[in-house]
C-alpha atoms as a PDB file:
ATOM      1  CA  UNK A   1       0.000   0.000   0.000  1.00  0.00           C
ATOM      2  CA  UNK A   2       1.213   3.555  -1.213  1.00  0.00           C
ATOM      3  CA  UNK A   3       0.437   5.300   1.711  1.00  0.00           C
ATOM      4  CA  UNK A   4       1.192   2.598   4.788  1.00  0.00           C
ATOM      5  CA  UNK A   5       3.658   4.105   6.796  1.00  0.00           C
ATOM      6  CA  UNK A   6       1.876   7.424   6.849  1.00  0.00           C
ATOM      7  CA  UNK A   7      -1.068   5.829   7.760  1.00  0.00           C
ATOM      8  CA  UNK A   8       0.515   4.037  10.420  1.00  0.00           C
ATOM      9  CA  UNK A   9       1.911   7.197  12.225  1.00  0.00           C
ATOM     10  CA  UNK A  10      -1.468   8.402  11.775  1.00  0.00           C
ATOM     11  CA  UNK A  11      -3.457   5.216  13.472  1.00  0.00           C
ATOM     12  CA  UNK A  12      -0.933   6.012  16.509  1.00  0.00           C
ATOM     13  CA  UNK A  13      -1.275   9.381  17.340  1.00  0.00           C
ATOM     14  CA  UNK A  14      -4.756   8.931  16.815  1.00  0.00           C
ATOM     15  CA  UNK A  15      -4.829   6.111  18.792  1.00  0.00           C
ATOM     16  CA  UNK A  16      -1.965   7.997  21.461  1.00  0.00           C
ATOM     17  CA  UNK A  17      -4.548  10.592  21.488  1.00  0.00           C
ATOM     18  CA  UNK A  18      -7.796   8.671  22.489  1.00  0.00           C
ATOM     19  CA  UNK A  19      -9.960   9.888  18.772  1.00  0.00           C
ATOM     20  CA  UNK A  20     -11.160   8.735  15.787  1.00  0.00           C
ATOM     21  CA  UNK A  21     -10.673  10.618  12.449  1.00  0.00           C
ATOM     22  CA  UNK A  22     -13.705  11.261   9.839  1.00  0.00           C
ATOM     23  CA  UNK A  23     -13.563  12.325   6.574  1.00  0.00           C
ATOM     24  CA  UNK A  24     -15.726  14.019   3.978  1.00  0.00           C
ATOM     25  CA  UNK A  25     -14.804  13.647   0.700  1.00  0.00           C
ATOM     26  CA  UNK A  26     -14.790  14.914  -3.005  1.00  0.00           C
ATOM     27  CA  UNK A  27     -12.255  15.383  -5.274  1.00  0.00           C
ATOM     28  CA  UNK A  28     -10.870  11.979  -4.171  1.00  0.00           C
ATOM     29  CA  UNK A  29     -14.056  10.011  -3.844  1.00  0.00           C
ATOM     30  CA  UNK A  30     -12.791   7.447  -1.114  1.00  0.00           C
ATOM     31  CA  UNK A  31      -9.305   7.529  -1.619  1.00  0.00           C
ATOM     32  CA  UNK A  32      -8.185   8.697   2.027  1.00  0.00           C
ATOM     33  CA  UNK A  33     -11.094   6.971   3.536  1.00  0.00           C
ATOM     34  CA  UNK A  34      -9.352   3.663   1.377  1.00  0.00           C
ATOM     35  CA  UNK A  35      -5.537   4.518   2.727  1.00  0.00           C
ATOM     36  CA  UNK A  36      -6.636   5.202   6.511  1.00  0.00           C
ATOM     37  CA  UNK A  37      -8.665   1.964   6.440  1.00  0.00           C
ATOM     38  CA  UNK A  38      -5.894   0.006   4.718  1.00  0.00           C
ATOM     39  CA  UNK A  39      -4.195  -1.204   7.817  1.00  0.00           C
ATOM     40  CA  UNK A  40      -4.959  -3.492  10.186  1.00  0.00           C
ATOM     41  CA  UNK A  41      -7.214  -2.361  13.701  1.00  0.00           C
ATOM     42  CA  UNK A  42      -7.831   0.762  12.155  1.00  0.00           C
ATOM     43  CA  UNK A  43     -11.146   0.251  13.588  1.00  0.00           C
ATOM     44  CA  UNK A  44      -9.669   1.024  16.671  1.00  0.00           C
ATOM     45  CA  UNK A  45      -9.698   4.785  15.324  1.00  0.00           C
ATOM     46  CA  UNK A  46     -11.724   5.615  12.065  1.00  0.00           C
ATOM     47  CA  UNK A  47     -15.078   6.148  12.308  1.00  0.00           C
ATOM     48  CA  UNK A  48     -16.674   6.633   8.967  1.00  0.00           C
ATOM     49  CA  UNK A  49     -16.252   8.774   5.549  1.00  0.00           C
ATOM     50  CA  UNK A  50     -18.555  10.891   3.791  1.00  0.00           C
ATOM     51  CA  UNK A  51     -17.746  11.086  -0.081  1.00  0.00           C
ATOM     52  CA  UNK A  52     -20.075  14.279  -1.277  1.00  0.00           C
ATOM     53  CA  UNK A  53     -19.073  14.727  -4.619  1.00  0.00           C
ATOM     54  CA  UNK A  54     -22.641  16.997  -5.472  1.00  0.00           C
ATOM     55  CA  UNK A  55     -23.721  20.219  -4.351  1.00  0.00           C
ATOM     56  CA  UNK A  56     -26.479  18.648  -2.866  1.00  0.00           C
ATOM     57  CA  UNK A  57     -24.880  15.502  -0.827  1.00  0.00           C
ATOM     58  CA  UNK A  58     -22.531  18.541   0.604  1.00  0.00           C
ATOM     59  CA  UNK A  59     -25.460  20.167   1.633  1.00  0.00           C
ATOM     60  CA  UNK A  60     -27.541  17.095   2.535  1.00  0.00           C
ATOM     61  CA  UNK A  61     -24.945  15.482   4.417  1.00  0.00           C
ATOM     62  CA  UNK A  62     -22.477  17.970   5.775  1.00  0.00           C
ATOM     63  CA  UNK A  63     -24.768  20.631   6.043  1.00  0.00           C
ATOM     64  CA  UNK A  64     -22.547  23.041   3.496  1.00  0.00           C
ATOM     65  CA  UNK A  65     -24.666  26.195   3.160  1.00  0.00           C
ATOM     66  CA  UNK A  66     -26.068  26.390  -0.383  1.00  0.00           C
ATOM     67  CA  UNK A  67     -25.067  30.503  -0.331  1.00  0.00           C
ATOM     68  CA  UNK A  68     -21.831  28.795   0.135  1.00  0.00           C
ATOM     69  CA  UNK A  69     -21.687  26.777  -3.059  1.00  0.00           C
ATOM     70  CA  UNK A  70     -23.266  29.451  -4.619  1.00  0.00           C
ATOM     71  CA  UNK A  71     -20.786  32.099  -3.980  1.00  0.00           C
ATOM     72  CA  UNK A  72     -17.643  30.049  -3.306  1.00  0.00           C
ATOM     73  CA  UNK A  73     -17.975  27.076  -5.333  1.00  0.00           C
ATOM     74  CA  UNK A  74     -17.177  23.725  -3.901  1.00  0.00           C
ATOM     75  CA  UNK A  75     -13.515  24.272  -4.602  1.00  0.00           C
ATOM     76  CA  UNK A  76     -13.144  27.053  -2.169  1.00  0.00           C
ATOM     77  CA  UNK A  77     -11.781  27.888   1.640  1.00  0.00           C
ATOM     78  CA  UNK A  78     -15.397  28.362   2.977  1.00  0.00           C
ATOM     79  CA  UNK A  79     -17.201  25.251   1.349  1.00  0.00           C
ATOM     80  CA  UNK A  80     -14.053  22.680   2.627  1.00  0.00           C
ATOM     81  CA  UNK A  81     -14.217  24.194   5.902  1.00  0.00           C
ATOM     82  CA  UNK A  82     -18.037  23.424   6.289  1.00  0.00           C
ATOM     83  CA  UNK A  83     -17.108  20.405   5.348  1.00  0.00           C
ATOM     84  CA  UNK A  84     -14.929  19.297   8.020  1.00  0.00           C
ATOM     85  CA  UNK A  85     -17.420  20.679  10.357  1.00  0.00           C
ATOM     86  CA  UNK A  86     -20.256  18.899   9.129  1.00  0.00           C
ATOM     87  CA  UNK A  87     -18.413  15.535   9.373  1.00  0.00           C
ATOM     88  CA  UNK A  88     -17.684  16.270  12.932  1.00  0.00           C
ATOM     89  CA  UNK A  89     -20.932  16.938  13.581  1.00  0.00           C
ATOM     90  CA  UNK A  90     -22.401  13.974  12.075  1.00  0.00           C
ATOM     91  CA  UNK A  91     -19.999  11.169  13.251  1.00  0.00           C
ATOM     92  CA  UNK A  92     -18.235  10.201  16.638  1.00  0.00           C
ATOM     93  CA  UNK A  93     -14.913  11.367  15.955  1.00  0.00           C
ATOM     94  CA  UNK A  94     -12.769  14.184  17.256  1.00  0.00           C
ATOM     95  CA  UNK A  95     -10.654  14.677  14.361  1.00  0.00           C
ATOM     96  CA  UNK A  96     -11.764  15.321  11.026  1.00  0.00           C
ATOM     97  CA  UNK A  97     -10.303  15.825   7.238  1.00  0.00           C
ATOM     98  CA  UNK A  98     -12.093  17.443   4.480  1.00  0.00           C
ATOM     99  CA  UNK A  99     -10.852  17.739   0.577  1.00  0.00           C
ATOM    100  CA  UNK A 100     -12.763  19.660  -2.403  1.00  0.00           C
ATOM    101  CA  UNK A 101     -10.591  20.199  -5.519  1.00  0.00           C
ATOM    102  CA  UNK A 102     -10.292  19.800  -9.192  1.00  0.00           C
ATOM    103  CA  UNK A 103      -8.349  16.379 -10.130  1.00  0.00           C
ATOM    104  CA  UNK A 104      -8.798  16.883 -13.966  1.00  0.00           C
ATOM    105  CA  UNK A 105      -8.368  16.289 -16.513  1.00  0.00           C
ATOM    106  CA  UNK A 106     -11.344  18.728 -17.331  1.00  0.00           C
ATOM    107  CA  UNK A 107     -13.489  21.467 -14.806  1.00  0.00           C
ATOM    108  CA  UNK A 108     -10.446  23.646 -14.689  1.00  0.00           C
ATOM    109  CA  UNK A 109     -10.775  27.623 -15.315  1.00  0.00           C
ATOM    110  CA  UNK A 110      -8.186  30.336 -15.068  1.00  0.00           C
ATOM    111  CA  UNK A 111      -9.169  31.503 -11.427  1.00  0.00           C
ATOM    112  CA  UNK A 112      -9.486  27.118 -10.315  1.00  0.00           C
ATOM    113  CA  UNK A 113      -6.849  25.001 -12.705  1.00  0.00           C
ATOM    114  CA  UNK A 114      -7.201  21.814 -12.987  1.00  0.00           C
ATOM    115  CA  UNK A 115      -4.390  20.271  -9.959  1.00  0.00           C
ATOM    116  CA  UNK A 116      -6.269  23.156  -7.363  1.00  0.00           C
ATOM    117  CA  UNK A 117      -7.522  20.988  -3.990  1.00  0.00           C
ATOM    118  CA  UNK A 118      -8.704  22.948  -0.701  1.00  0.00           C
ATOM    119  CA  UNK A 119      -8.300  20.482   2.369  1.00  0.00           C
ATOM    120  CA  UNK A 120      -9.299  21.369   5.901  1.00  0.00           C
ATOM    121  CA  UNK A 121      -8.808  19.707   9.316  1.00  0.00           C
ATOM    122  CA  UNK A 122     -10.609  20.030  12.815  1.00  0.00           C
ATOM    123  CA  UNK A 123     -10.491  18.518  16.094  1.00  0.00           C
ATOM    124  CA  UNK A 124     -13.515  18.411  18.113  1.00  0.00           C
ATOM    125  CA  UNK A 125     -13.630  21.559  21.197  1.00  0.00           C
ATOM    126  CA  UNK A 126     -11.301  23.469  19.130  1.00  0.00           C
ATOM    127  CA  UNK A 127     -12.344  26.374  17.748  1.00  0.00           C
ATOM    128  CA  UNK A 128      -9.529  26.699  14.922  1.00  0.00           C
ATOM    129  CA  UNK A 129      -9.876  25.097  11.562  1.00  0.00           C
ATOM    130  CA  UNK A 130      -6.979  24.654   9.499  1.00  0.00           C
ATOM    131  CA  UNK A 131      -7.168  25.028   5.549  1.00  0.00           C
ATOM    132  CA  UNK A 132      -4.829  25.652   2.634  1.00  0.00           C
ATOM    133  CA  UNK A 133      -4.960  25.223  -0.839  1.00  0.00           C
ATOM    134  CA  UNK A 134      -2.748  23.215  -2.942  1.00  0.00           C
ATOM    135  CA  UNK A 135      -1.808  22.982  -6.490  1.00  0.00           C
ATOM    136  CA  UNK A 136      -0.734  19.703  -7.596  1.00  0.00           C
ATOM    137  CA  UNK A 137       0.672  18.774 -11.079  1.00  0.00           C
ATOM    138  CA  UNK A 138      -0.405  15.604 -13.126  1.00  0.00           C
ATOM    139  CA  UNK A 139      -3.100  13.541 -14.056  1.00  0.00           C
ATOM    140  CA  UNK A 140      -6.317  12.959 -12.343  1.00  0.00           C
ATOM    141  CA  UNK A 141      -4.955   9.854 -10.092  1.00  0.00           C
ATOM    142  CA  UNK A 142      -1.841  11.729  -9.672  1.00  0.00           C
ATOM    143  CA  UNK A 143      -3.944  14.809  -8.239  1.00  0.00           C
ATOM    144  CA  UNK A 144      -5.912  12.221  -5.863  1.00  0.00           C
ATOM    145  CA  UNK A 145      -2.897  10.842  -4.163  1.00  0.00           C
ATOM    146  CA  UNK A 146      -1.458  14.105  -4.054  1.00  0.00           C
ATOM    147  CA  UNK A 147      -4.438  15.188  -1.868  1.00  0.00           C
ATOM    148  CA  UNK A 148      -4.517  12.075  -0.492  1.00  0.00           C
ATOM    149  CA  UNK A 149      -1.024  12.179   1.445  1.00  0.00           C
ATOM    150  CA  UNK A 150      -1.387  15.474   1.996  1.00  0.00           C
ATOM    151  CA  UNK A 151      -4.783  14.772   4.165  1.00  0.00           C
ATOM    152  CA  UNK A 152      -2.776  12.200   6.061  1.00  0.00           C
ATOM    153  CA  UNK A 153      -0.023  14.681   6.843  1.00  0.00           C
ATOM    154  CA  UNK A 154      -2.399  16.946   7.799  1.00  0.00           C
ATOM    155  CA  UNK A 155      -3.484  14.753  10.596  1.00  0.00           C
ATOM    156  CA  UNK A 156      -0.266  13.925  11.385  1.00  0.00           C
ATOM    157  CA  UNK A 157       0.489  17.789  12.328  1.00  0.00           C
ATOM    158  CA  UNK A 158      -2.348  18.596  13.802  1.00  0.00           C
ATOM    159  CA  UNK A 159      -2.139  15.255  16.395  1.00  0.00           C
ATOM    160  CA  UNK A 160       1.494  16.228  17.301  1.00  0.00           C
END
């Protein structure tokens, strides 16, 4: 597996730290739910995934305001933000990972190129959400993993 020794830092601290991750999904569709659950006893510390790849399953779901898709787009700050909110909202975990981006090889536009992914992270009782958007280079599944390890690393930072 591609991602197993990041994953396996990231079952510990999680694990060190008494939480479960969720995450809430788009550009990716599964793909970091798929690494984090590749392992062995990571039932000890995932709790579930939410892959919203509409408008409406962000909104349904996550509870992502539709003035936010509206204004923002799904590939913004403000929509991946409600996202990891949402998830933590709707699930048991404490820590929580949330993606929205354009993996190609079409959707792009000059403002949003293809390769541009928003990801956010939140712990449960802290007020603070972390975001930042990325640019990665390459094909669709090169975009995905891209995200991908960077959602794991996120965890990682925000657990140590």
């Amino acid at each position: 597996m591609k991602f197993e020794l990041l994953v396996s830092q990231v079952g510990q601290r999680l694990i060190e730290h008494g939480a479960m991750v969720v995450t809430a999904e788009s550009c990716t569709g599964g793909m970091i739910a798929e690494a984090l659950t590749s392992i062995g006893g990571s039932t000890a510390w995932f709790d579930r995934a939410y892959i919203t790849y509409s408008y409406e399953s962000k909104t349904e779901m996550l509870g992502v305001n539709e003035s936010t898709l509206q204004k923002s787009g799904a590939v913004s700050q403000q929509c991946v933000e409600e996202m990891v909110l949402g998830a933590l909202q709707q699930s048991h975990a404490n820590v929580s990972v949330a993606c929205s981006g354009i993996a190609g090889p079409g959707g792009g536009s000059v403002d949003k190129p293809v390769g541009t992914v928003w990801l956010a992270w939140a712990v449960q009782g802290q007020t603070e959400v972390v975001s930042q958007q990325f640019n990665f280079d390459g094909d669709r599944e090169a975009v995905r993993e891209q995200t991908t390890e960077a959602a794991l690393e996120g965890i990682l930072r925000l657990l140590n």
